[in-house]
N, C-alpha and C. Protein backbone atom coordinates (compact mmCIF):
# COMPACT_ATOMS: atom_id res chain seq x y z
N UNK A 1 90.39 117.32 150.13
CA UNK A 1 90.75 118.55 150.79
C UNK A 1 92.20 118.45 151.24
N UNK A 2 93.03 119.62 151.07
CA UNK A 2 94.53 119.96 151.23
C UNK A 2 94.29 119.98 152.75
N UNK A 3 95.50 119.68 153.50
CA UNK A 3 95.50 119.88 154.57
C UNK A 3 96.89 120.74 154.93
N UNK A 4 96.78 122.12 155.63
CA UNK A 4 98.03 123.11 155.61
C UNK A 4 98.76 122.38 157.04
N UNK A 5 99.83 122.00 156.43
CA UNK A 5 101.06 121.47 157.53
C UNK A 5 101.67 122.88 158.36
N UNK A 6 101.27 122.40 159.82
CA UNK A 6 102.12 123.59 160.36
C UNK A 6 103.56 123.86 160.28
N UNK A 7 103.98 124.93 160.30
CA UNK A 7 105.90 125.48 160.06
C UNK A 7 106.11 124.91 160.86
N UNK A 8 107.57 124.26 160.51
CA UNK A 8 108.50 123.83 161.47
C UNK A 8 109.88 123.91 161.31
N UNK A 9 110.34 124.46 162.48
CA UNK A 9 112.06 125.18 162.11
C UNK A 9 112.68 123.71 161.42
N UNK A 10 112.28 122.52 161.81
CA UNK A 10 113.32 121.52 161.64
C UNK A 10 112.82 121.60 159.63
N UNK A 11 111.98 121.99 158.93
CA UNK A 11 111.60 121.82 157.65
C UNK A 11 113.07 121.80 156.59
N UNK A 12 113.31 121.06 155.93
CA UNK A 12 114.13 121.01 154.85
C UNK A 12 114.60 122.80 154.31
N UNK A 13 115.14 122.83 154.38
CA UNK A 13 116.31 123.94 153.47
C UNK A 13 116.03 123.68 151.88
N UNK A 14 115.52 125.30 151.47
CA UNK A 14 115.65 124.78 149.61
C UNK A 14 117.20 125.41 149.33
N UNK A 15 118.06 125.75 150.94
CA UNK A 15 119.33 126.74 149.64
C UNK A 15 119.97 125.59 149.36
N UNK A 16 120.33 124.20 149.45
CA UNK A 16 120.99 123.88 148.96
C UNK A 16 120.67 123.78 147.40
N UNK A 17 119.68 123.51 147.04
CA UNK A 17 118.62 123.03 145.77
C UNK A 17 118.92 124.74 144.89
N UNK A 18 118.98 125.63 145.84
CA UNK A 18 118.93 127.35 144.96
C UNK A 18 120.26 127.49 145.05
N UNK A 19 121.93 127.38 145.66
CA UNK A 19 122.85 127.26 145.88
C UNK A 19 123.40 126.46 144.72
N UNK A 20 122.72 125.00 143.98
CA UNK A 20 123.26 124.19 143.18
C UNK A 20 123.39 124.58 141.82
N UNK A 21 121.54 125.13 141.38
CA UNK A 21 121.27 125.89 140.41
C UNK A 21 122.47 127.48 139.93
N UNK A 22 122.50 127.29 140.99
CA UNK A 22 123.63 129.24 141.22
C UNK A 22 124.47 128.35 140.25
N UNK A 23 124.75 127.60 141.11
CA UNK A 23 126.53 127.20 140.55
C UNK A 23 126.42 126.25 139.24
N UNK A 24 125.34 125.68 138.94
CA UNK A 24 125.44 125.21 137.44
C UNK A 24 125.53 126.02 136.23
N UNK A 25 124.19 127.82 136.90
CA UNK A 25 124.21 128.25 135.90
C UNK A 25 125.46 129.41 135.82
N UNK A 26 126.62 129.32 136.73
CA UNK A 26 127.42 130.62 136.38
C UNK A 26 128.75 129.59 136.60
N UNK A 27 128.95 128.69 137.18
CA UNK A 27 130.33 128.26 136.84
C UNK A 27 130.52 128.66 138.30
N UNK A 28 130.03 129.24 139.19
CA UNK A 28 130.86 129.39 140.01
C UNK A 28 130.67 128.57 141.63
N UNK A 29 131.45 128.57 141.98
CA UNK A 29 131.41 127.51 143.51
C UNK A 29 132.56 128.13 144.79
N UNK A 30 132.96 127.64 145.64
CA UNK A 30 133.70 128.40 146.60
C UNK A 30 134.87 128.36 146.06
N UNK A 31 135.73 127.31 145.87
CA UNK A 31 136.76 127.42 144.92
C UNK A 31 136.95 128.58 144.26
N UNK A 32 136.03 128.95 142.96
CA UNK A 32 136.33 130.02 142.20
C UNK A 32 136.34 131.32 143.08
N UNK A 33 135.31 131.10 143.90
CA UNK A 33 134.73 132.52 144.63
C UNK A 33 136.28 132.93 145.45
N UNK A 34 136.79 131.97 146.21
CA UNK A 34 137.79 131.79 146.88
C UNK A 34 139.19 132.59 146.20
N UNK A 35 139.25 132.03 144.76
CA UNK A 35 140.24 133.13 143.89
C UNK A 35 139.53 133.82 143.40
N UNK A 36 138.51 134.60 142.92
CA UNK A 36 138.23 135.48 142.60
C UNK A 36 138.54 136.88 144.05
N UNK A 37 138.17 136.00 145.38
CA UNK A 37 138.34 136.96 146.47
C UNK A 37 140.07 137.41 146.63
N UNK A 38 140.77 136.42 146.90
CA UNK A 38 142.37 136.63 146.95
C UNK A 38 142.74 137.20 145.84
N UNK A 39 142.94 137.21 144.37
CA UNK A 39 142.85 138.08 143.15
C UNK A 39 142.61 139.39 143.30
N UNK A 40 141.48 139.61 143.87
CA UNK A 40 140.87 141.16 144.13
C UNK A 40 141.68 141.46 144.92
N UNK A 41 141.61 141.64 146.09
CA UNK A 41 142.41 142.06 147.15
C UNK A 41 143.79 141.98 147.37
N UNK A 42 144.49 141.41 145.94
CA UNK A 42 145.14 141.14 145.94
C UNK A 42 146.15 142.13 145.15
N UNK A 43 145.22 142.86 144.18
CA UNK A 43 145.02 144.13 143.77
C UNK A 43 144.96 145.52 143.91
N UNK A 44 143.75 145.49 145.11
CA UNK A 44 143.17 146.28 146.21
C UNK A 44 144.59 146.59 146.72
N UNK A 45 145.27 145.72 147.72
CA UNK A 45 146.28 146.14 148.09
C UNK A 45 147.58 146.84 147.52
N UNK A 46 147.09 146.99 146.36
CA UNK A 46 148.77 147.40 145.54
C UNK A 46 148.50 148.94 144.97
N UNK A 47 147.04 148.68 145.00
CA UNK A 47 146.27 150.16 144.64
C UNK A 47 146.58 151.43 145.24
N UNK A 48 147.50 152.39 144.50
CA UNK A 48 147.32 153.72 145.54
C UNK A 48 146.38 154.01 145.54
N UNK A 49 144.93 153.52 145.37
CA UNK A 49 143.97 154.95 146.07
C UNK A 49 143.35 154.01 147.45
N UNK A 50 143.22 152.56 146.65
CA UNK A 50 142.48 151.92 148.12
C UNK A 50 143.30 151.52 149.00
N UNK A 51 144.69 150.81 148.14
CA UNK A 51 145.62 149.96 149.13
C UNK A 51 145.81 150.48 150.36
N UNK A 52 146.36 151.64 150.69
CA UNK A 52 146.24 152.66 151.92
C UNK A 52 145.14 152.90 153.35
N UNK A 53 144.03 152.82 152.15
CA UNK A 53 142.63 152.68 153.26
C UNK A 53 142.20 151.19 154.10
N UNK A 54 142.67 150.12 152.99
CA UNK A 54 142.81 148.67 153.72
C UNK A 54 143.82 148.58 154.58
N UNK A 55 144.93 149.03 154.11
CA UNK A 55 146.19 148.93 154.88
C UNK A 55 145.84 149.27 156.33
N UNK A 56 145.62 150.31 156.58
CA UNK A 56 144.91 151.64 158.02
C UNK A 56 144.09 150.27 158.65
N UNK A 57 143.24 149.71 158.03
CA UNK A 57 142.61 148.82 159.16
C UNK A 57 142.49 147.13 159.30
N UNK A 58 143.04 146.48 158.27
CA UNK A 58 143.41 144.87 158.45
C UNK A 58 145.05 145.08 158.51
N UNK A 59 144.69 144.13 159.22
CA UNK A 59 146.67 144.13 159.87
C UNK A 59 146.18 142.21 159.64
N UNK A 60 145.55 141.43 159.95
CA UNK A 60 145.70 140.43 160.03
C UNK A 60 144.81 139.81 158.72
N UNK A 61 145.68 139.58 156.94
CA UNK A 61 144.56 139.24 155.89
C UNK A 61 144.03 138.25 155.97
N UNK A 62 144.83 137.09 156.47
CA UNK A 62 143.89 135.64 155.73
C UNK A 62 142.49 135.54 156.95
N UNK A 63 142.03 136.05 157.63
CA UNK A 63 141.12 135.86 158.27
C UNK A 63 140.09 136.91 157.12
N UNK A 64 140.60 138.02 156.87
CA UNK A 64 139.65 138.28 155.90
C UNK A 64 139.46 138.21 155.15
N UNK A 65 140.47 137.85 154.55
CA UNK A 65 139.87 137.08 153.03
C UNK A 65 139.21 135.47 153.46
N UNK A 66 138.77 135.00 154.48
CA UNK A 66 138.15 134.16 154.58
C UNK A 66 136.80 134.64 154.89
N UNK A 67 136.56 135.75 155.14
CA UNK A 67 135.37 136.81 155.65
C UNK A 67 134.99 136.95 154.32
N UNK A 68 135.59 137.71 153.67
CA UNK A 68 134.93 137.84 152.45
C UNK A 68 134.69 136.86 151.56
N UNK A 69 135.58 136.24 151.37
CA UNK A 69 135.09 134.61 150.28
C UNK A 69 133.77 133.80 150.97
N UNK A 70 133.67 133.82 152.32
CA UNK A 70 132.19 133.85 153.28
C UNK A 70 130.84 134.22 152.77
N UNK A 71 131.22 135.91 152.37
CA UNK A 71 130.40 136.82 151.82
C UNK A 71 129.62 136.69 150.56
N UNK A 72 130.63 136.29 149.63
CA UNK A 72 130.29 136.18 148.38
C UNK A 72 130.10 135.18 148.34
N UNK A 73 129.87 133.90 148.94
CA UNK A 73 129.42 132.85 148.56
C UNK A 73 128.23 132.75 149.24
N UNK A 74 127.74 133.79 150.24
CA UNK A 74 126.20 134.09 150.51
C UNK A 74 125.68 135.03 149.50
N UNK A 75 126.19 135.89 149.05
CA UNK A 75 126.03 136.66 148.25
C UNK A 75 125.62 135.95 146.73
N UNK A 76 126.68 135.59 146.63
CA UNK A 76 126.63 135.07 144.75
C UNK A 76 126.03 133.85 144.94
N UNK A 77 125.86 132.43 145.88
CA UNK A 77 125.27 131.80 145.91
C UNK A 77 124.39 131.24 146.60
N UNK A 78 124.10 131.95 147.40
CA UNK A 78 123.03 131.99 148.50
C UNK A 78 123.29 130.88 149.37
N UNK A 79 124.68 130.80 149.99
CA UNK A 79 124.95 129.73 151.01
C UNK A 79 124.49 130.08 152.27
N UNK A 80 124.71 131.01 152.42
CA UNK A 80 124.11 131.48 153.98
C UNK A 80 125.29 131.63 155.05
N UNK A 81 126.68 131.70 154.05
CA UNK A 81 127.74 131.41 154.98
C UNK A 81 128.31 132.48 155.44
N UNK A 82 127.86 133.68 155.61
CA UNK A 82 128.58 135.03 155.83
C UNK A 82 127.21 135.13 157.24
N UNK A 83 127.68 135.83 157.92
CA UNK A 83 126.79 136.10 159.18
C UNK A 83 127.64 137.62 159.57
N UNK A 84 127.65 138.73 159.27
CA UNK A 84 127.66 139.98 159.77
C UNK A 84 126.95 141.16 159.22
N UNK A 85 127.29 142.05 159.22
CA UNK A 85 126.89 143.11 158.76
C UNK A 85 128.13 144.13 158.51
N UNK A 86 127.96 144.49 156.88
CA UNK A 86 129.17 145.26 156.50
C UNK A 86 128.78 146.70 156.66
N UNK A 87 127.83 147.16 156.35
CA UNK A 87 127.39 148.70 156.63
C UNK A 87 128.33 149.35 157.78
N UNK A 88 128.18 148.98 158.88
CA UNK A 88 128.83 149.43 160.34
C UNK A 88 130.31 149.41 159.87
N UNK A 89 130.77 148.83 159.10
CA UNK A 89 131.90 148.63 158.67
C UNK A 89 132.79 149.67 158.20
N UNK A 90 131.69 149.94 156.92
CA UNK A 90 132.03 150.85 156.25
C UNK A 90 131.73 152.24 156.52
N UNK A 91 130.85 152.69 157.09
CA UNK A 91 130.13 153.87 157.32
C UNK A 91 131.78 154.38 158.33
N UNK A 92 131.88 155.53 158.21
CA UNK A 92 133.13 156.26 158.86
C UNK A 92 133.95 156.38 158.25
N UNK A 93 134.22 155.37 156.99
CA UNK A 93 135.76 155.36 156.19
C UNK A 93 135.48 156.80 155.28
N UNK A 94 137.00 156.62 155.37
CA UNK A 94 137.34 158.31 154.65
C UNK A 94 136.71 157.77 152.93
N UNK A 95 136.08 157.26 152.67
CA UNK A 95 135.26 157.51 150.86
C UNK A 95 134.40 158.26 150.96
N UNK A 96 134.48 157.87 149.38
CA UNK A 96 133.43 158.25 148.79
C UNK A 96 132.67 157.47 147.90
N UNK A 97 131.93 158.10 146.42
CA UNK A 97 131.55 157.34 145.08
C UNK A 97 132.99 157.03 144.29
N UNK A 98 134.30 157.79 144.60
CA UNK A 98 135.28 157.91 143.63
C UNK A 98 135.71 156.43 144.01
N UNK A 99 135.92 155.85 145.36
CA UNK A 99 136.36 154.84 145.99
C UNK A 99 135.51 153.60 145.67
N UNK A 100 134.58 154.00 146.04
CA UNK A 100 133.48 152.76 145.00
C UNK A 100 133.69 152.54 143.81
N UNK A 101 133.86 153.61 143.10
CA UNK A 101 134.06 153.35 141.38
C UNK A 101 135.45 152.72 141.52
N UNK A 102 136.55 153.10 141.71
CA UNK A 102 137.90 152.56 141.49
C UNK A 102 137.57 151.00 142.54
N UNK A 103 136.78 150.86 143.34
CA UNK A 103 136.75 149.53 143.38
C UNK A 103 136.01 148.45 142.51
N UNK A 104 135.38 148.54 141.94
CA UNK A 104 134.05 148.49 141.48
C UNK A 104 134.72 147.97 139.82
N UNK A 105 136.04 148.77 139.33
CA UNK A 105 136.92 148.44 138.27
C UNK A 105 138.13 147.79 138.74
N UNK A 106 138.23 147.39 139.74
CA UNK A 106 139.10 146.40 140.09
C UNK A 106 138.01 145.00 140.44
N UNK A 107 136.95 145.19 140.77
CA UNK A 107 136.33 143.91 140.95
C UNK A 107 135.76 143.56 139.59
N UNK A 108 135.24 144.55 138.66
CA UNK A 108 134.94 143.62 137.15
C UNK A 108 136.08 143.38 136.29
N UNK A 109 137.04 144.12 136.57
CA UNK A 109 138.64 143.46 135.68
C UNK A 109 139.05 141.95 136.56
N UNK A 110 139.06 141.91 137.60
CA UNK A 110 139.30 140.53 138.52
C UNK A 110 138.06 139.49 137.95
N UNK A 111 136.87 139.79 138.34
CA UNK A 111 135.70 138.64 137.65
C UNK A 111 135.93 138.39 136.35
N UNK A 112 136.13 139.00 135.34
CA UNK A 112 136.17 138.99 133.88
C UNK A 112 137.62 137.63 133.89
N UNK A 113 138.48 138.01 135.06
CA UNK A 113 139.96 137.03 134.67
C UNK A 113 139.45 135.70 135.06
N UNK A 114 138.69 135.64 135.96
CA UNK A 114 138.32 134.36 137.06
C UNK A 114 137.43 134.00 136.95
N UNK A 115 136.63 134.12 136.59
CA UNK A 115 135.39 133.88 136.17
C UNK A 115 134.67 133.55 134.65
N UNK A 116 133.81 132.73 134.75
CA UNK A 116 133.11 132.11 133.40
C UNK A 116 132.70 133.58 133.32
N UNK A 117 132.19 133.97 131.47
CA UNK A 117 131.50 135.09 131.46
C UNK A 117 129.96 135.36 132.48
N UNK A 118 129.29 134.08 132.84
CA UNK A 118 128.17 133.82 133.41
C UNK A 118 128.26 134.58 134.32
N UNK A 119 129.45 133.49 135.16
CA UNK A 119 129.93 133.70 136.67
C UNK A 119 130.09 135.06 136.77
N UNK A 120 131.07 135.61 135.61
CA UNK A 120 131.81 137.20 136.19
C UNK A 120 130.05 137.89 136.07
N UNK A 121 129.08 138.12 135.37
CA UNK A 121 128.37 138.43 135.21
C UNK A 121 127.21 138.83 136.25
N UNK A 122 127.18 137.63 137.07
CA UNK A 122 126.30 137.43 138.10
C UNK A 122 126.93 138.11 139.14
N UNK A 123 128.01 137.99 139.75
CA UNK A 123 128.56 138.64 140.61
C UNK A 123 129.28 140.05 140.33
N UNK A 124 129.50 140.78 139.22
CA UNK A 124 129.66 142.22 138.57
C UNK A 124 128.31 142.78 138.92
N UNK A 125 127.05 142.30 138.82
CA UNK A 125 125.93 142.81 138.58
C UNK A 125 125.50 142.80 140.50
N UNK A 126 125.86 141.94 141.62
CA UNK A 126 125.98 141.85 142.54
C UNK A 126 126.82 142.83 143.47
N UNK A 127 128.35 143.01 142.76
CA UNK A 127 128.94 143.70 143.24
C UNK A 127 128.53 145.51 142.90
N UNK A 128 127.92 145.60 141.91
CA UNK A 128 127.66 147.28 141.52
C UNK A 128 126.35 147.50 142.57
N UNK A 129 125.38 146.69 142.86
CA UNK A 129 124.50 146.72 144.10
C UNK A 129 124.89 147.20 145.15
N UNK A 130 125.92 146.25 145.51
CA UNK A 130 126.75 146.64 146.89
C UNK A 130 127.08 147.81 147.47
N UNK A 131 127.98 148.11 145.82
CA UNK A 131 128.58 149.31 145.77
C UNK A 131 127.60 150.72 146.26
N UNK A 132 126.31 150.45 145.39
CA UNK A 132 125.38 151.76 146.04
C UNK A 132 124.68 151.79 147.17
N UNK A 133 124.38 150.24 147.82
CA UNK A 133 124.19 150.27 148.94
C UNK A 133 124.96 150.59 149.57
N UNK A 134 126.22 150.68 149.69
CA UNK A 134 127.13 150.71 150.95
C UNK A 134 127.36 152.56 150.35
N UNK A 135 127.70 153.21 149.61
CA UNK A 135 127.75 154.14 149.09
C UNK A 135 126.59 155.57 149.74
N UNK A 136 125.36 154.67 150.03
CA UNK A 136 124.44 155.39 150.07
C UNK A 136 124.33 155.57 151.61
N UNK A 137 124.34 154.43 152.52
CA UNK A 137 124.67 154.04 153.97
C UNK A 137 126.30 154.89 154.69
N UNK A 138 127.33 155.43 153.69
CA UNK A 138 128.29 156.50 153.66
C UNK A 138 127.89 157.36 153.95
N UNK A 139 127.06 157.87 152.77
CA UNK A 139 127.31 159.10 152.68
C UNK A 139 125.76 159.46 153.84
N UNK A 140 124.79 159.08 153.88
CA UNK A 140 123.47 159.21 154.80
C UNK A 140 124.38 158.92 156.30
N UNK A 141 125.41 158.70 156.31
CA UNK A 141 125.87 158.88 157.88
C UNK A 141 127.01 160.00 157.95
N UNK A 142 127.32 160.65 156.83
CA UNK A 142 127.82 161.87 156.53
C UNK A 142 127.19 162.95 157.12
N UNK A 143 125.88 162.76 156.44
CA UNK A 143 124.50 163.52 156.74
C UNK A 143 125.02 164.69 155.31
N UNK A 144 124.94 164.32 154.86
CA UNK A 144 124.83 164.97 153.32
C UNK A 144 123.68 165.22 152.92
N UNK A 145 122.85 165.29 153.74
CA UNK A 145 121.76 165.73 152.46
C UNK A 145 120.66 163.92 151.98
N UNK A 146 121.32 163.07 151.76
CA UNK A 146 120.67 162.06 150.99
C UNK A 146 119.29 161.48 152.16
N UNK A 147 118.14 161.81 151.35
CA UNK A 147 117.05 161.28 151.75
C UNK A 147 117.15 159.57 152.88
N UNK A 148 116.49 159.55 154.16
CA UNK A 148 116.84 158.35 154.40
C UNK A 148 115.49 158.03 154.32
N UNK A 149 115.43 156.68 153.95
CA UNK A 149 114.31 155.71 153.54
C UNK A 149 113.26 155.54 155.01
N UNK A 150 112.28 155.27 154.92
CA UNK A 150 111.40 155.15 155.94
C UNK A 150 110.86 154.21 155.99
């Protein structure tokens, strides 16, 4: 007879073990994630449609591009190293879908440069997620009309 071990906060962590797998099967690790983040934004900023809208509210970058390379390495590899919430973030900014899309082609032209095809792959397919989540969390605080989930 099995005997069920009670939970215990101190129990082993599998992200490092799901974190390792990430990064064998796409090539990617903080390093890459790290230039793939500075690359983008690096972009972002030169952009007349977005550069303007970043401009308006980071005044101080390398803290956020350490925020975001944070992000995506919880994101793309399940480190666990990002701790906020971007919604609140975004909800108020003057976008739209047009702003998502023109970002959205600056982040798969940036992955495609920096990235293994794997890598750009996994995180293109990550980042177009984003995009409609945060898109949808916009415009439902617009009050447009879009159904909110229950």
């Amino acid at each position: 007879m099995t005997s069920i071990q009670p939970y215990s906060s101190r129990s082993p962590s599998a992200r490092p073990e799901i974190t390792a797998d990430l990064e064998a099967r796409t090539g990617l690790d903080d390093a890459v994630l790290r230039e793939l983040v500075h690359a983008f934004y690096g972009k972002v900023r030169k952009d007349p449609v977005l550069g303007p809208i970043f401009a308006a509210r980071i005044d101080d970058w390398p803290p956020h591009l350490e925020r975001m390379t944070a992000f995506w390495s919880s994101v793309a590899l399940m480190t666990g190293r990002y701790h906020g919430a971007p919604v609140p973030k975004h909800v108020g900014l003057p976008i739209d879908w047009g702003h998502f899309e023109r970002w959205l082609t600056i982040f798969r032209e940036t992955a495609k440069e920096i990235c293994t095809p794997a890598g750009a792959s996994h995180v293109i397919e990550r980042a177009e997620r984003i995009a409609r989540s945060l898109n949808f969390a916009v415009e439902d605080a617009k009050g447009t009309g879009i159904p909110k989930l229950v």
